[in-house]
PDB file of N, CA and C in Angstrom:
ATOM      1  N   UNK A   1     228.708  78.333 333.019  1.00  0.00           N
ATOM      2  CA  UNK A   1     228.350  79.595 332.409  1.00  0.00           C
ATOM      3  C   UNK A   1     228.465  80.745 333.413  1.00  0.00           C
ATOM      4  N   UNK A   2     228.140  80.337 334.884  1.00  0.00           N
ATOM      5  CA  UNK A   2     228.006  81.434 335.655  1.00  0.00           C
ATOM      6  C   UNK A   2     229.756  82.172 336.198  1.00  0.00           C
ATOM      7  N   UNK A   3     230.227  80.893 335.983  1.00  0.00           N
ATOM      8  CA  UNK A   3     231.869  81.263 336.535  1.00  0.00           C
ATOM      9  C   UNK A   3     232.405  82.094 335.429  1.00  0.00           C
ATOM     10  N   UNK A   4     231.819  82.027 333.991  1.00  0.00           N
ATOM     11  CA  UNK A   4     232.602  82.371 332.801  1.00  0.00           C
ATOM     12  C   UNK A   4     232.241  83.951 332.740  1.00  0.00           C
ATOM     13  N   UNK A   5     230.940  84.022 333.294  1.00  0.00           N
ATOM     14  CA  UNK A   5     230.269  85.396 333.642  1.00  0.00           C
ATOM     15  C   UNK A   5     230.884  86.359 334.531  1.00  0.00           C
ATOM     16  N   UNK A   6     232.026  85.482 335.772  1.00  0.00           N
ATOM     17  CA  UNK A   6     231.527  86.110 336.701  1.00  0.00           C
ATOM     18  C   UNK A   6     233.543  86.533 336.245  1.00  0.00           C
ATOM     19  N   UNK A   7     234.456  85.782 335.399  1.00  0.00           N
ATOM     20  CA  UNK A   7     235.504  85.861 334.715  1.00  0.00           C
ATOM     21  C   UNK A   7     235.818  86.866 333.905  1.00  0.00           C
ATOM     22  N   UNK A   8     235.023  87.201 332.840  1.00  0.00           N
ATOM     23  CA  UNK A   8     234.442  88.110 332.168  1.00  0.00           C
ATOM     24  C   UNK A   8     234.094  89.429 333.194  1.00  0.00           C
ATOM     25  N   UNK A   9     233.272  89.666 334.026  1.00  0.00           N
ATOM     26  CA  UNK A   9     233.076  90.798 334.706  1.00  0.00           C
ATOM     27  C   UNK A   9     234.456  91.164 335.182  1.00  0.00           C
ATOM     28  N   UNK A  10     235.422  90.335 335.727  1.00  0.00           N
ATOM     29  CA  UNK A  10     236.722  90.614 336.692  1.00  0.00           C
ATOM     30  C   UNK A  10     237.639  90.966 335.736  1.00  0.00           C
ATOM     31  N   UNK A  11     237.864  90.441 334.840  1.00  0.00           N
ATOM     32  CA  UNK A  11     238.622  90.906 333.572  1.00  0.00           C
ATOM     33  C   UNK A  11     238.252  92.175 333.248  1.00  0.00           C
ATOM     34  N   UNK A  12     236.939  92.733 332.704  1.00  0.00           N
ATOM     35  CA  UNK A  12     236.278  93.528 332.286  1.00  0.00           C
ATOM     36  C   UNK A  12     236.790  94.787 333.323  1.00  0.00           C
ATOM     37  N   UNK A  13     236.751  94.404 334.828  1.00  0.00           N
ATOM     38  CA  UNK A  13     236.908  95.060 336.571  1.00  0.00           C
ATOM     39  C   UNK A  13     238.357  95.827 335.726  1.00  0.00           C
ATOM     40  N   UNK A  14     239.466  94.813 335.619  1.00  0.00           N
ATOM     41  CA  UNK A  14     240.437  94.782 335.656  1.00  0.00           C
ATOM     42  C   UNK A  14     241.059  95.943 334.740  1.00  0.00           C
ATOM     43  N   UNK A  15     240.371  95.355 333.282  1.00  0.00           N
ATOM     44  CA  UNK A  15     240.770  96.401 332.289  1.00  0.00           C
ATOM     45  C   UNK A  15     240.739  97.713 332.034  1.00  0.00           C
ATOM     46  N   UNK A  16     239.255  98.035 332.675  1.00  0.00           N
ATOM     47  CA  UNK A  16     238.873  99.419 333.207  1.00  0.00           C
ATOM     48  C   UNK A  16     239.508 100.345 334.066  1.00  0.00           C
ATOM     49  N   UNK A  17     240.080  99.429 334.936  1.00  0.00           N
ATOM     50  CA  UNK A  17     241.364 100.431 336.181  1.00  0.00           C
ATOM     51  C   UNK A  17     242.646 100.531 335.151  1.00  0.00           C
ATOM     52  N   UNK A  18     242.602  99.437 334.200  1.00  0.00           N
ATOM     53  CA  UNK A  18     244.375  99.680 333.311  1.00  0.00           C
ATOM     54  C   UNK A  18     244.125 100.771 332.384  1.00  0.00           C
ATOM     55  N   UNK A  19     242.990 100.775 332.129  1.00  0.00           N
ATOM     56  CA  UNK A  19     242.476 101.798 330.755  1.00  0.00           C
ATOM     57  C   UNK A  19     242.908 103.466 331.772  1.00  0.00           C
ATOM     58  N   UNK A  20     242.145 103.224 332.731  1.00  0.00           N
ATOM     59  CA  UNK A  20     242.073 104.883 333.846  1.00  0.00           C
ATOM     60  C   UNK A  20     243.274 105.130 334.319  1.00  0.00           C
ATOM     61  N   UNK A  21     244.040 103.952 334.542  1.00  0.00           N
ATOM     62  CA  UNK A  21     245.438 104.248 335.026  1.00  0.00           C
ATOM     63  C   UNK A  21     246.321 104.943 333.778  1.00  0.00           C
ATOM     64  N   UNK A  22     245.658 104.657 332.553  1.00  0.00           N
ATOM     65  CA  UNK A  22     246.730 104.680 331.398  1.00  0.00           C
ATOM     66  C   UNK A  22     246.317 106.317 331.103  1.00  0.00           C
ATOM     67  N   UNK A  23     244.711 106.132 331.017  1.00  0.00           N
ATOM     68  CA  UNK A  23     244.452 108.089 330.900  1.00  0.00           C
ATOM     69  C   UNK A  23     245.061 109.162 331.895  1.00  0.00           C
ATOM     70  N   UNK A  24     245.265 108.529 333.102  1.00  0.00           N
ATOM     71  CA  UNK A  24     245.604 109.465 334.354  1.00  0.00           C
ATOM     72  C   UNK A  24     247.093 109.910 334.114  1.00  0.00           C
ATOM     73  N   UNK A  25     247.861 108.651 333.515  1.00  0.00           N
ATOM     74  CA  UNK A  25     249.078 108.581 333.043  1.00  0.00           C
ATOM     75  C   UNK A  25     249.529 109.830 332.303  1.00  0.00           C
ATOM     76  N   UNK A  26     248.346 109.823 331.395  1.00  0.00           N
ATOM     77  CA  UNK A  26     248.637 110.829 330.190  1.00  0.00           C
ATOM     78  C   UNK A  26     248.490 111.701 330.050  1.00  0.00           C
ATOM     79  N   UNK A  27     247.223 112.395 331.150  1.00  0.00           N
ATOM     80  CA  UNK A  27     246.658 113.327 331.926  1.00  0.00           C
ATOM     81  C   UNK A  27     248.191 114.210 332.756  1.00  0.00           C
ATOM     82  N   UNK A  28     249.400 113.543 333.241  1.00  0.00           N
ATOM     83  CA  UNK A  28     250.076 113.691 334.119  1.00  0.00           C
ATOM     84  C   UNK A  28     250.938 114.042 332.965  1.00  0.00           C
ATOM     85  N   UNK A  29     251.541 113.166 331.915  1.00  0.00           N
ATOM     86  CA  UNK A  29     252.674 113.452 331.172  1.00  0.00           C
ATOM     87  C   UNK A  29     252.034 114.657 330.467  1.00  0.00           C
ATOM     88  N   UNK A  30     251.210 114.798 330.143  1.00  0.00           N
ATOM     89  CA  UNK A  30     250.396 116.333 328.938  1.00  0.00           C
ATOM     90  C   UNK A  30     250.893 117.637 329.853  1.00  0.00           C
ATOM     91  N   UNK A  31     251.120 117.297 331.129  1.00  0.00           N
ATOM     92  CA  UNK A  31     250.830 118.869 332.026  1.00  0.00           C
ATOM     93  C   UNK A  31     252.458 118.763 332.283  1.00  0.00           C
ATOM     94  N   UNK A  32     253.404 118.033 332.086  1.00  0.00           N
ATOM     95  CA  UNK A  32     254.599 118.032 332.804  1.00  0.00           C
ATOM     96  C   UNK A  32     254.910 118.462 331.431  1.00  0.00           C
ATOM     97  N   UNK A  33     254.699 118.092 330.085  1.00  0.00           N
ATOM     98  CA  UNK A  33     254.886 118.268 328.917  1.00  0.00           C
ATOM     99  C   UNK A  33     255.068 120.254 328.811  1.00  0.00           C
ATOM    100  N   UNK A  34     253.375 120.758 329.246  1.00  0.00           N
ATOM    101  CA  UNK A  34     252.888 121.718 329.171  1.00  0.00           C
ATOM    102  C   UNK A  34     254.231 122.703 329.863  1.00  0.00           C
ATOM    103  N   UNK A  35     254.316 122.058 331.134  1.00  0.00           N
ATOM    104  CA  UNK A  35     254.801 123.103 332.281  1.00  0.00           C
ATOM    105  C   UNK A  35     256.205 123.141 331.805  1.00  0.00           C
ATOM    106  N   UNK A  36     257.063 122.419 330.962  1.00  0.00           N
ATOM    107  CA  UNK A  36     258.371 121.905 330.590  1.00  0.00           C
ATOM    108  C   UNK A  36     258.293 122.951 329.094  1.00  0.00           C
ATOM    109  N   UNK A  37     256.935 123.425 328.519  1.00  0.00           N
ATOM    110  CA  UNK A  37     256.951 124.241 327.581  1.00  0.00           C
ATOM    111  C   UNK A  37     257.033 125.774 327.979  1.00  0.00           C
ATOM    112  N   UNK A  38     256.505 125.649 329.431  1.00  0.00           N
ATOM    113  CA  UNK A  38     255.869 127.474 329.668  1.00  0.00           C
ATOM    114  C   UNK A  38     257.525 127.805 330.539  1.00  0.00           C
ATOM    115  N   UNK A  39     258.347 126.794 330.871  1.00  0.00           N
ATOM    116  CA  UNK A  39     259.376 127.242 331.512  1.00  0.00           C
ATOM    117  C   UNK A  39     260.546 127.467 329.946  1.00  0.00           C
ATOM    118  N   UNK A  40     260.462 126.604 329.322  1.00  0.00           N
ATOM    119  CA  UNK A  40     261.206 126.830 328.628  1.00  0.00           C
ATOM    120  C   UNK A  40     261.227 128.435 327.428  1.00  0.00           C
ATOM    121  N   UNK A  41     259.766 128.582 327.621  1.00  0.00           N
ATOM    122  CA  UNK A  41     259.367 129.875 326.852  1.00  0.00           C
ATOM    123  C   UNK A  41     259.566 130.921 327.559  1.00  0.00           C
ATOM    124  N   UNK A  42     259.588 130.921 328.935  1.00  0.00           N
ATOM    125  CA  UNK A  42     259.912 131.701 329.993  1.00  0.00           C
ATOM    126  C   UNK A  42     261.252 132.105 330.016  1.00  0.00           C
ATOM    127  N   UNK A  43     261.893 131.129 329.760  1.00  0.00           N
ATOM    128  CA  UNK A  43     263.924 131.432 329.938  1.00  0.00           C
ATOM    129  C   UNK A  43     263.952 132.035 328.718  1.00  0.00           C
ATOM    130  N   UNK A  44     263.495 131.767 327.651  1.00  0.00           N
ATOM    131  CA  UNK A  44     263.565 132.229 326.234  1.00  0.00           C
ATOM    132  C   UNK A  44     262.883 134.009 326.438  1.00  0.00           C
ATOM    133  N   UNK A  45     262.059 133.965 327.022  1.00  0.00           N
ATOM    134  CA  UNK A  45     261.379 135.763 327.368  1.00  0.00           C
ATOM    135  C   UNK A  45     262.592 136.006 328.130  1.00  0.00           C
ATOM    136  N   UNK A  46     262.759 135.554 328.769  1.00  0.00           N
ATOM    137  CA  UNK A  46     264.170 136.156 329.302  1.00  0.00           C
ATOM    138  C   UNK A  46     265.175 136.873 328.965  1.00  0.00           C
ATOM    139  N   UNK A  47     265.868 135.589 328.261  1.00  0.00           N
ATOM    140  CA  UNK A  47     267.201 135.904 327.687  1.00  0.00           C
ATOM    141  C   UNK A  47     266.968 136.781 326.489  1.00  0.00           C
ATOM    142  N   UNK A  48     266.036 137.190 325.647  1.00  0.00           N
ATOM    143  CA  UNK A  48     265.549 137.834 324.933  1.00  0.00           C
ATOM    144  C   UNK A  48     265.228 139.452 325.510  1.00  0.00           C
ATOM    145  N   UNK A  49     265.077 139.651 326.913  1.00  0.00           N
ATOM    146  CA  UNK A  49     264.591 140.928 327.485  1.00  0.00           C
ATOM    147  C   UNK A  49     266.218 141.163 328.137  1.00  0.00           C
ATOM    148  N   UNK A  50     266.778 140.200 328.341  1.00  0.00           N
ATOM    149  CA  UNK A  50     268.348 140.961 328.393  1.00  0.00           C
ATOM    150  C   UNK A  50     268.874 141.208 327.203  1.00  0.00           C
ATOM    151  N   UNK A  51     268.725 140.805 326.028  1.00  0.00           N
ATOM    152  CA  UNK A  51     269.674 141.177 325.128  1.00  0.00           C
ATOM    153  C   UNK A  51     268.751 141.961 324.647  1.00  0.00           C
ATOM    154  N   UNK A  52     267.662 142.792 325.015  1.00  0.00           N
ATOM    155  CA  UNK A  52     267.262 144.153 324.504  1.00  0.00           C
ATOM    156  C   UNK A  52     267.363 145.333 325.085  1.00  0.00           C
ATOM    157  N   UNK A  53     268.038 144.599 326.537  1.00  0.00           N
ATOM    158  CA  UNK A  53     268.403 145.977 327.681  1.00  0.00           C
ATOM    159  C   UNK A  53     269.897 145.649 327.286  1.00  0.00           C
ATOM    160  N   UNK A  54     270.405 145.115 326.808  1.00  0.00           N
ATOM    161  CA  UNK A  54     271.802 145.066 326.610  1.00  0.00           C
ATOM    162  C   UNK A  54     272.321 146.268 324.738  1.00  0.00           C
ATOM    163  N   UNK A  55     270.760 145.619 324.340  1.00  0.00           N
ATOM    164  CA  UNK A  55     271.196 146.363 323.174  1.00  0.00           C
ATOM    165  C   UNK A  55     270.844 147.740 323.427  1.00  0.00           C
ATOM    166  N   UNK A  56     269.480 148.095 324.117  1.00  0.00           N
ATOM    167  CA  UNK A  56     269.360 149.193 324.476  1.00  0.00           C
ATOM    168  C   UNK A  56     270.544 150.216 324.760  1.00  0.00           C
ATOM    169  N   UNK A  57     271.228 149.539 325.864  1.00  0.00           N
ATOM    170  CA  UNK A  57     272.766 150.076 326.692  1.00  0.00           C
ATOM    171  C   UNK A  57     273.389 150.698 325.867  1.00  0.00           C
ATOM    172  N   UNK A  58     273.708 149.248 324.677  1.00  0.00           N
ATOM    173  CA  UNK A  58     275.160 149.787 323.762  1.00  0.00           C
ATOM    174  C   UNK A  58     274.512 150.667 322.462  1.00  0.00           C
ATOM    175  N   UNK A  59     272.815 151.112 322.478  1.00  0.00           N
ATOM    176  CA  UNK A  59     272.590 152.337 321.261  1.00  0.00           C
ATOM    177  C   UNK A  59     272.679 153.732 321.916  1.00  0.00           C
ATOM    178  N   UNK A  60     273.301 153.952 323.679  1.00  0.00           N
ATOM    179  CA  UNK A  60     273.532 154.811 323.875  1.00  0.00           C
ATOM    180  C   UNK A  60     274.923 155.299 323.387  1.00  0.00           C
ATOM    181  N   UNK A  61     275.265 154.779 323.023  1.00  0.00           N
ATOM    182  CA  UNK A  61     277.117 154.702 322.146  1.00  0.00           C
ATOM    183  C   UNK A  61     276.946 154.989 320.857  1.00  0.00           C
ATOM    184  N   UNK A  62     275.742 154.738 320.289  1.00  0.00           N
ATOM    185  CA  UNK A  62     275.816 155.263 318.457  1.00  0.00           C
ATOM    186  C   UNK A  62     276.236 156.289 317.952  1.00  0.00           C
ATOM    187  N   UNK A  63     276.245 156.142 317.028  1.00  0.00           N
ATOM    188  CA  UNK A  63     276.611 157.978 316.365  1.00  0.00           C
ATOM    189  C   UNK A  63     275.587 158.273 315.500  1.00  0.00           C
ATOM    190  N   UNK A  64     274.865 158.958 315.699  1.00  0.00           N
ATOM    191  CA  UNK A  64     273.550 159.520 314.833  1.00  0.00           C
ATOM    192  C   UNK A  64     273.843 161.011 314.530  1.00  0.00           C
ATOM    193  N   UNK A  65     272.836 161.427 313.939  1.00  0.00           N
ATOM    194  CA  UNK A  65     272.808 162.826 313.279  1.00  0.00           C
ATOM    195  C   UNK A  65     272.797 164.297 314.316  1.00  0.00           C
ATOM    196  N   UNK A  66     272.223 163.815 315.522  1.00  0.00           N
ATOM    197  CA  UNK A  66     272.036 164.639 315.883  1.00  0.00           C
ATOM    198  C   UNK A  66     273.598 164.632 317.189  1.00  0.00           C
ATOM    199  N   UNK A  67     274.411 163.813 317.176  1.00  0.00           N
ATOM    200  CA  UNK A  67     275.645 163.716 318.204  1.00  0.00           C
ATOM    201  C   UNK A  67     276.544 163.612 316.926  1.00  0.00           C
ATOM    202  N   UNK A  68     276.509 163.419 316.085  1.00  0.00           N
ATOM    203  CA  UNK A  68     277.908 163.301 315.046  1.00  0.00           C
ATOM    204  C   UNK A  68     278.919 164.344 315.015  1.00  0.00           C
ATOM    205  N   UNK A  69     278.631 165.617 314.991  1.00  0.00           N
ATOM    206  CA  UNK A  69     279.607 166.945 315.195  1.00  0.00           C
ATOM    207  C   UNK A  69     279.971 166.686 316.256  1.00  0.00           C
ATOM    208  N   UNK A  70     279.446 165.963 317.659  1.00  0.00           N
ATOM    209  CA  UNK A  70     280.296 166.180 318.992  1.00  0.00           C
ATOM    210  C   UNK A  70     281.463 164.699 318.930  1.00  0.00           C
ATOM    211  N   UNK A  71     280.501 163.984 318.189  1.00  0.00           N
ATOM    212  CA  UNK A  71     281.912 162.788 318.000  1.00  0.00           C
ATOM    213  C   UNK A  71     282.757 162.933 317.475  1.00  0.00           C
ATOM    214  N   UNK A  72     282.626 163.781 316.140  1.00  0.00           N
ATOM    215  CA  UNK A  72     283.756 164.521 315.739  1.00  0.00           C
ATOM    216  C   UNK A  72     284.802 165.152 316.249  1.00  0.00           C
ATOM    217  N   UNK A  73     284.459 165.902 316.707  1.00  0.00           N
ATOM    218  CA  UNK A  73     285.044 166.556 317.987  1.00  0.00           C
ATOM    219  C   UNK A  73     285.777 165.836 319.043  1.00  0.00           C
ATOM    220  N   UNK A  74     284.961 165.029 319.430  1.00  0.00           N
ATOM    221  CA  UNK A  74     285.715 163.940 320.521  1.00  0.00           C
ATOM    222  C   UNK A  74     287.120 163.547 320.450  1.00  0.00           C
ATOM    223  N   UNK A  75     286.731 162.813 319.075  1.00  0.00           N
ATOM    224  CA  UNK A  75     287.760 162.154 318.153  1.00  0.00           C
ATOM    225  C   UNK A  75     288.995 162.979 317.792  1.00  0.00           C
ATOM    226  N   UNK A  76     289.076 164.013 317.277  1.00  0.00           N
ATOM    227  CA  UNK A  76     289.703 165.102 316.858  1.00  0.00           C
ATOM    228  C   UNK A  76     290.502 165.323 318.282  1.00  0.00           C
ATOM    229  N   UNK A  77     289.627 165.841 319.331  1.00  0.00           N
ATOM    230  CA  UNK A  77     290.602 166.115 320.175  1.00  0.00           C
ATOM    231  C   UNK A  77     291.497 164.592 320.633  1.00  0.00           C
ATOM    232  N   UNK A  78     290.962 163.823 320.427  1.00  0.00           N
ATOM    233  CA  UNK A  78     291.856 162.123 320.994  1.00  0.00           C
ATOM    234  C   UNK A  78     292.313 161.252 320.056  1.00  0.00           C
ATOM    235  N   UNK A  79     293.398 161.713 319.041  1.00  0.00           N
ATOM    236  CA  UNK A  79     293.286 160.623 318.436  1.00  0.00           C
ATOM    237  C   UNK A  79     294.421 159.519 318.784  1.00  0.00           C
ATOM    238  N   UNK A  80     294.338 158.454 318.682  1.00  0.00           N
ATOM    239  CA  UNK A  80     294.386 157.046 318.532  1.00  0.00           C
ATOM    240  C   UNK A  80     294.625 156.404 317.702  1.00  0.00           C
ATOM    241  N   UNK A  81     296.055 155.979 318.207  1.00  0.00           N
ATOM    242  CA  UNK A  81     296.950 155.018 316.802  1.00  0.00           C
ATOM    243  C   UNK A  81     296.777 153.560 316.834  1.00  0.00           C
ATOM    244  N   UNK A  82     296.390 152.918 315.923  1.00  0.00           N
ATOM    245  CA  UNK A  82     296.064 151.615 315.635  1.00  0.00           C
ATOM    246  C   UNK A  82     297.174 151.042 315.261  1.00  0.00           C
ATOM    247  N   UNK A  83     297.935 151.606 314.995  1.00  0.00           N
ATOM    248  CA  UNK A  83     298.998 151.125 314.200  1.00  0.00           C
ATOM    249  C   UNK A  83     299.904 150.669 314.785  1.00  0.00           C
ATOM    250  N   UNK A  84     299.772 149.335 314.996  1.00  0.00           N
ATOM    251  CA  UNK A  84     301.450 148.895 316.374  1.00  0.00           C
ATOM    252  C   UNK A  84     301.663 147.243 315.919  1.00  0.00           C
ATOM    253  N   UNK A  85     302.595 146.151 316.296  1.00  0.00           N
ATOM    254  CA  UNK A  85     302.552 145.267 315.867  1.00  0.00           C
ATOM    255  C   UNK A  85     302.530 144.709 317.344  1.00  0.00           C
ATOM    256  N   UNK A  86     302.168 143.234 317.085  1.00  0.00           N
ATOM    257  CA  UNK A  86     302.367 142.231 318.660  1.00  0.00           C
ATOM    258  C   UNK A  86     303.012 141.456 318.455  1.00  0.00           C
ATOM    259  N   UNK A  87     303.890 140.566 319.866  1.00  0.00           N
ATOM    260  CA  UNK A  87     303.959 139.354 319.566  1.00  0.00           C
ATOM    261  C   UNK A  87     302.776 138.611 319.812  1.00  0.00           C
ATOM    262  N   UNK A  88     303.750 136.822 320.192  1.00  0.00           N
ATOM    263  CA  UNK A  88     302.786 136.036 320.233  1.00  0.00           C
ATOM    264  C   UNK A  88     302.112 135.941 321.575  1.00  0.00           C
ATOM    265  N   UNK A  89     302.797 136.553 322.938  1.00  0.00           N
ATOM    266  CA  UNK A  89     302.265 136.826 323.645  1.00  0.00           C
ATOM    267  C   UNK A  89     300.781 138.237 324.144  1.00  0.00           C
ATOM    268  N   UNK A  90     300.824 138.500 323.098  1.00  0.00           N
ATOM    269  CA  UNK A  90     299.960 139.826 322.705  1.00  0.00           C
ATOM    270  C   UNK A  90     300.183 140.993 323.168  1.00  0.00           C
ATOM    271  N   UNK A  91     301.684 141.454 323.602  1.00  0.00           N
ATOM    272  CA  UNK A  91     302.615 141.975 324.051  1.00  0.00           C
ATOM    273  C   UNK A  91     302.339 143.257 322.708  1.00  0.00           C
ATOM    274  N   UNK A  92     302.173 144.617 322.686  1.00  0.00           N
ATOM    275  CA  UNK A  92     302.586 145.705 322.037  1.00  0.00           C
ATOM    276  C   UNK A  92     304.290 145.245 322.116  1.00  0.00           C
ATOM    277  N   UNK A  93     304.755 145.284 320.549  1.00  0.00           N
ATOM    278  CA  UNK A  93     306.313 145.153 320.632  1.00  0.00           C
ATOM    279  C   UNK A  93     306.652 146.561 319.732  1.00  0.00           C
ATOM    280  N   UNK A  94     306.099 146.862 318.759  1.00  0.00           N
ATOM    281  CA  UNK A  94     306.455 147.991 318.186  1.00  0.00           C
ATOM    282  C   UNK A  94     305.131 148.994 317.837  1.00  0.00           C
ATOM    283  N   UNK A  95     305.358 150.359 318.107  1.00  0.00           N
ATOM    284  CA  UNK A  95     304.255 151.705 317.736  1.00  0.00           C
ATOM    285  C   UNK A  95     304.506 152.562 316.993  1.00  0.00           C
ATOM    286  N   UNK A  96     304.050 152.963 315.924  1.00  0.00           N
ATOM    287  CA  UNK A  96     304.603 154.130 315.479  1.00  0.00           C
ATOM    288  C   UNK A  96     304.473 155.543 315.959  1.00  0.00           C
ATOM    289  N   UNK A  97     304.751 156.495 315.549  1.00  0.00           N
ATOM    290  CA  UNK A  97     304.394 157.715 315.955  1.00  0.00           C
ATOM    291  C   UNK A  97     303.116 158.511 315.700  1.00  0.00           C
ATOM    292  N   UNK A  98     302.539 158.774 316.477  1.00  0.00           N
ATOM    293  CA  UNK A  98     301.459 159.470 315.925  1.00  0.00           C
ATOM    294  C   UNK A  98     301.709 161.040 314.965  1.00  0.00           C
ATOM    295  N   UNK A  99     301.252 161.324 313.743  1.00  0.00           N
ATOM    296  CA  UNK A  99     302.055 162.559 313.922  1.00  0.00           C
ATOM    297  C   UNK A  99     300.713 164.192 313.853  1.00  0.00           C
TER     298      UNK A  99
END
């Protein structure tokens, strides 16, 4: 009886360090989990704060109400023929005239 006691306690020893090893375990994967979330939300704030300084950039290019007469203008004095064909090398092969 006393050996079965003393079997029982060492087992009991045993299971208790597998149980703490298994929480510490999980304790470790929860925070690598965590830190694998705050980086990934981090690159995401990121790439999100460039493409609002990027969009920022290109709404200095808009045409709104209060610049539209000077784009007008712009335009008027420059205009620009679209009108041309390519080859397959993307070579301008023919333009028409502007008139």
């Amino acid at each position: 009886m006393a050996w079965n006691q003393e079997e029982n306690a060492r087992q009991r020893a045993r299971r208790e360090e597998r149980i703490r090893k298994e929480e510490e375990e999980q304790k470790r994967k929860k925070l690598r989990v965590a830190e694998n979330k705050a980086r990934a939300m981090e690159a995401f704030l990121k790439e999100k704060e460039q493409e609002i300084l990027q969009l920022q950039e290109e709404a200095k290019t808009f045409i709104t109400p209060e610049n539209l007469e000077a784009r007008i203008e712009e335009c008027l004095d420059n205009p620009r023929n679209y009108n041309f064909a390519i080859d397959k090398d993307g070579r301008i092969v023919k333009r028409t005239v502007l008139s």
